[in-house]
C-alpha atoms as a PDB file:
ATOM      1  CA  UNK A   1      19.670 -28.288   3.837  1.00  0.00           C
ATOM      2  CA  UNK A   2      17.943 -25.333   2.937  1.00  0.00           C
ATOM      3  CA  UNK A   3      17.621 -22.107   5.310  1.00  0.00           C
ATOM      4  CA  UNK A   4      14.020 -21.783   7.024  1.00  0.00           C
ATOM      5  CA  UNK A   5      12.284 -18.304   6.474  1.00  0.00           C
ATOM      6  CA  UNK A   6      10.890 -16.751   9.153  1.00  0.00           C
ATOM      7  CA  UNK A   7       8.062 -13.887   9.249  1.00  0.00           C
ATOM      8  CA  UNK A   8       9.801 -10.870   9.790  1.00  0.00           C
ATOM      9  CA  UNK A   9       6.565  -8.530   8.922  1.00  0.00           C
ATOM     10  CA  UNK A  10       5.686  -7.797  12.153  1.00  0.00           C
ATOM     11  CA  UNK A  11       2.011  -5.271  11.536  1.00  0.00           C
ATOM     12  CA  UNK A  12      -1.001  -5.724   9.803  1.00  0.00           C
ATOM     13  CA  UNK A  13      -2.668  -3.145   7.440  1.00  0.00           C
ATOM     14  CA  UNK A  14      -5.523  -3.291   5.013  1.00  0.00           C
ATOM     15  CA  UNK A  15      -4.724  -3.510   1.513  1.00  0.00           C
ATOM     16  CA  UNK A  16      -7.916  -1.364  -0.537  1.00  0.00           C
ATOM     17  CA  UNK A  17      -9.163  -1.298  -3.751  1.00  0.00           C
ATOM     18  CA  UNK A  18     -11.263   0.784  -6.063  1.00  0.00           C
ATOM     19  CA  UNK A  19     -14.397  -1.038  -7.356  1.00  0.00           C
ATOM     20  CA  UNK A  20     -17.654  -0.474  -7.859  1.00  0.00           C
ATOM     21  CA  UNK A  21     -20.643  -1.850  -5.373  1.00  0.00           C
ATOM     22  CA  UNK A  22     -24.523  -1.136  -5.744  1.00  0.00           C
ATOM     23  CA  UNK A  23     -26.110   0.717  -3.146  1.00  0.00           C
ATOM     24  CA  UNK A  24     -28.832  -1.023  -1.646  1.00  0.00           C
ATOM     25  CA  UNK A  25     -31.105   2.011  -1.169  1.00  0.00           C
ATOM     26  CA  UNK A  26     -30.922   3.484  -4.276  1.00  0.00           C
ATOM     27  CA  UNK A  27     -29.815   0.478  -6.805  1.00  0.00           C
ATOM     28  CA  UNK A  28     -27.074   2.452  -7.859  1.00  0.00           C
ATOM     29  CA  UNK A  29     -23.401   1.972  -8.463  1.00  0.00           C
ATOM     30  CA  UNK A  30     -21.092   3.627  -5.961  1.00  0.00           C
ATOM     31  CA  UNK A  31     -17.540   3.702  -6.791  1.00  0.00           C
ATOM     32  CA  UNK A  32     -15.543   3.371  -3.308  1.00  0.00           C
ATOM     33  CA  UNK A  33     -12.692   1.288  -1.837  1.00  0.00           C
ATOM     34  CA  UNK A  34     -13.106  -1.999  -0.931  1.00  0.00           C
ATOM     35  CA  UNK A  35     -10.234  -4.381   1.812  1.00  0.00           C
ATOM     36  CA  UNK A  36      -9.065  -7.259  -0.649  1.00  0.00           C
ATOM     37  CA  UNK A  37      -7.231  -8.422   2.133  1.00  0.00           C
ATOM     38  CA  UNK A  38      -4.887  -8.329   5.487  1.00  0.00           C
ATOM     39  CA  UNK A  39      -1.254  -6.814   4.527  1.00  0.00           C
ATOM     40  CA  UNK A  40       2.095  -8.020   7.079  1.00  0.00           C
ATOM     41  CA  UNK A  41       4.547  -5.446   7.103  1.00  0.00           C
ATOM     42  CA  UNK A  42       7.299  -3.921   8.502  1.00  0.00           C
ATOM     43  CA  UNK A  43       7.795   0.184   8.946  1.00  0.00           C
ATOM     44  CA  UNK A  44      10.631   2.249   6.800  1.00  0.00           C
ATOM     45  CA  UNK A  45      11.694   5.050   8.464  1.00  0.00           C
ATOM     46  CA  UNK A  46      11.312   8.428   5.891  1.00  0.00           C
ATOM     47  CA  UNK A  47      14.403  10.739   5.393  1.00  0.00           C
ATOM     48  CA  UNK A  48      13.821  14.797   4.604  1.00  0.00           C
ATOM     49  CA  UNK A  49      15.082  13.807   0.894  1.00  0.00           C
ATOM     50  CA  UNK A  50      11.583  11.330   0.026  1.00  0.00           C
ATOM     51  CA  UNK A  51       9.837  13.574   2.117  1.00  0.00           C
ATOM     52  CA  UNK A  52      10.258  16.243  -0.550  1.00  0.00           C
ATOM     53  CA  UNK A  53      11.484  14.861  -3.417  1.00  0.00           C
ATOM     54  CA  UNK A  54       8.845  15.388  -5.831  1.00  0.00           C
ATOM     55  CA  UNK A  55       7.331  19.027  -6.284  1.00  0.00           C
ATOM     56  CA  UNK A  56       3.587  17.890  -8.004  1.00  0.00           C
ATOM     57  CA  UNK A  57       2.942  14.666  -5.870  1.00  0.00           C
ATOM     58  CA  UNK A  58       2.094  14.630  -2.385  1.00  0.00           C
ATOM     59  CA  UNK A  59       4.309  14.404   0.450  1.00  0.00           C
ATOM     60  CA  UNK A  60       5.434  10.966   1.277  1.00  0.00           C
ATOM     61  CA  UNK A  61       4.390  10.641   4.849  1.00  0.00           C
ATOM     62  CA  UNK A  62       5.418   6.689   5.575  1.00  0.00           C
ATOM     63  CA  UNK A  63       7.329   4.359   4.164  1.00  0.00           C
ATOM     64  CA  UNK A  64       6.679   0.285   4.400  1.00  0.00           C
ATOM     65  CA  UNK A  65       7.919  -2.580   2.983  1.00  0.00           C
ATOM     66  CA  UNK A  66       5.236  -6.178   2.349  1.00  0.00           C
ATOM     67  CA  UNK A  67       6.063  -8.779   0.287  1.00  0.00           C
ATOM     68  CA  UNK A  68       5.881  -8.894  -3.425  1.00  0.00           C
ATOM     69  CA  UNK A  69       2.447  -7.957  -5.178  1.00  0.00           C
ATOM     70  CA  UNK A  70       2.336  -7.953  -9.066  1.00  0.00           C
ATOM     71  CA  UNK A  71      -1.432  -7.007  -8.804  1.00  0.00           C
ATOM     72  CA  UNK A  72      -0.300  -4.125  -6.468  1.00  0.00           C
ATOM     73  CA  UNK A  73       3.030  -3.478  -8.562  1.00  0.00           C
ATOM     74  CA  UNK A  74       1.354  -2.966 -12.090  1.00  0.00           C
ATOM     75  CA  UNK A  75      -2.040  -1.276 -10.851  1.00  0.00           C
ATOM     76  CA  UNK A  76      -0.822   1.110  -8.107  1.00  0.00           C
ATOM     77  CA  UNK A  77      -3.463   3.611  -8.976  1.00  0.00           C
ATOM     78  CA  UNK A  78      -6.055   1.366  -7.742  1.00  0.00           C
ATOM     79  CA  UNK A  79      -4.665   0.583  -4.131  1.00  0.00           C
ATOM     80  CA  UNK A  80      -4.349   2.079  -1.244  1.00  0.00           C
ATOM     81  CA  UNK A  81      -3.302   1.102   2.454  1.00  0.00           C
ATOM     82  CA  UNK A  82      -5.060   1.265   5.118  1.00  0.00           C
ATOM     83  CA  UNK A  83      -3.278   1.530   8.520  1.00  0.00           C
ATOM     84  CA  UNK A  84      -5.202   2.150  12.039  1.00  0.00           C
ATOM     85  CA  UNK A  85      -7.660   4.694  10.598  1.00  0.00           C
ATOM     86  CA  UNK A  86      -5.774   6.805   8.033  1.00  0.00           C
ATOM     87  CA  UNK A  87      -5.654   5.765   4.230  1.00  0.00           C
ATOM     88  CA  UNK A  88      -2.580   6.458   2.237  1.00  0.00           C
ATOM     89  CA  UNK A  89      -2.659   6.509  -1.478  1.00  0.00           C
ATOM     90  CA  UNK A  90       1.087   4.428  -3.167  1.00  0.00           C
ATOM     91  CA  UNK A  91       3.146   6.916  -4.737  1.00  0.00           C
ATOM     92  CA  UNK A  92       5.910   5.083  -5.591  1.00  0.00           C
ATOM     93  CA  UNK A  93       6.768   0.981  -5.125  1.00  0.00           C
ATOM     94  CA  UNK A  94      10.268   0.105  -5.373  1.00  0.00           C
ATOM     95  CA  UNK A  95      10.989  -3.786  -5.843  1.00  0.00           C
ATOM     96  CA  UNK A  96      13.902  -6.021  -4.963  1.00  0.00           C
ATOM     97  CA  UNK A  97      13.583  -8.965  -6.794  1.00  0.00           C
ATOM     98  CA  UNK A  98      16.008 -10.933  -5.336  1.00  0.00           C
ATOM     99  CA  UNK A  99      14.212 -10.677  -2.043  1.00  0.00           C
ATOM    100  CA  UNK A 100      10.584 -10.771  -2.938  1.00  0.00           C
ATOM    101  CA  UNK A 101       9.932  -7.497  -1.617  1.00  0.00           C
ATOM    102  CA  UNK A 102       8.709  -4.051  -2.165  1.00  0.00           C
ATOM    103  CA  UNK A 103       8.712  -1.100  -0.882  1.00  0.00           C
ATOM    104  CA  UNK A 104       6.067   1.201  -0.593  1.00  0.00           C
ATOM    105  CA  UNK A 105       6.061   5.022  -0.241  1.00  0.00           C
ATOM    106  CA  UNK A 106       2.917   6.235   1.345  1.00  0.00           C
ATOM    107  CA  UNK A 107       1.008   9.934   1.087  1.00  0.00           C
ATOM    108  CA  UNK A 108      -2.088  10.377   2.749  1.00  0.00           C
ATOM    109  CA  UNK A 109      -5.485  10.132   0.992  1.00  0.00           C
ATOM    110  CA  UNK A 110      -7.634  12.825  -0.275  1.00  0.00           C
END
């Protein structure tokens, strides 16, 4: 008998990305982020080292682990999270396969 999972993402953030909508005043595209959907996850805490680890990225201000995206895996550029009110942009995703997991490293937004 096999073991049963459990849900051991405990919060909810919004998972963004970029498109393109038309505004309805001016009939015009608007490039802007747009939720795709709820995202369950669990908070990482961040050590000094990822805080400043790379010199011409931003600062990595949270770290979270969700389950396993390939959309969000091979188009990071085009995500970001939402979480209460701020937006963070992905630096850097680190998987584990063998759990179905990733791990996301978090700067803020411009």
């Amino acid at each position: 008998m096999s073991k049963r999972q459990t849900n051991s993402l405990k919060w909810t953030a919004d998972l963004l990305k970029l498109g393109e909508t038309i505004d309805p005043e001016t009939d015009r595209p608007v490039s802007g982020y747009s939720k795709v959907r709820d995202l369950k996850y669990n908070n990482i805490g961040i050590t000094a080292a990822d805080k400043f680890t790379f010199k011409d990225a931003q600062e990595i201000m949270k770290k979270i682990e969700t389950r396993l995206d390939r959309m969000v895996e091979n188009n990071q550029k085009d995500y970001r999270v939402k979480i209460n009110d701020r937006i963070y942009d992905i630096e850097r995703i680190y998987v584990r396969e063998s759990d179905r997991v990733m791990e996301l490293s978090l700067s803020y937004a411009d």
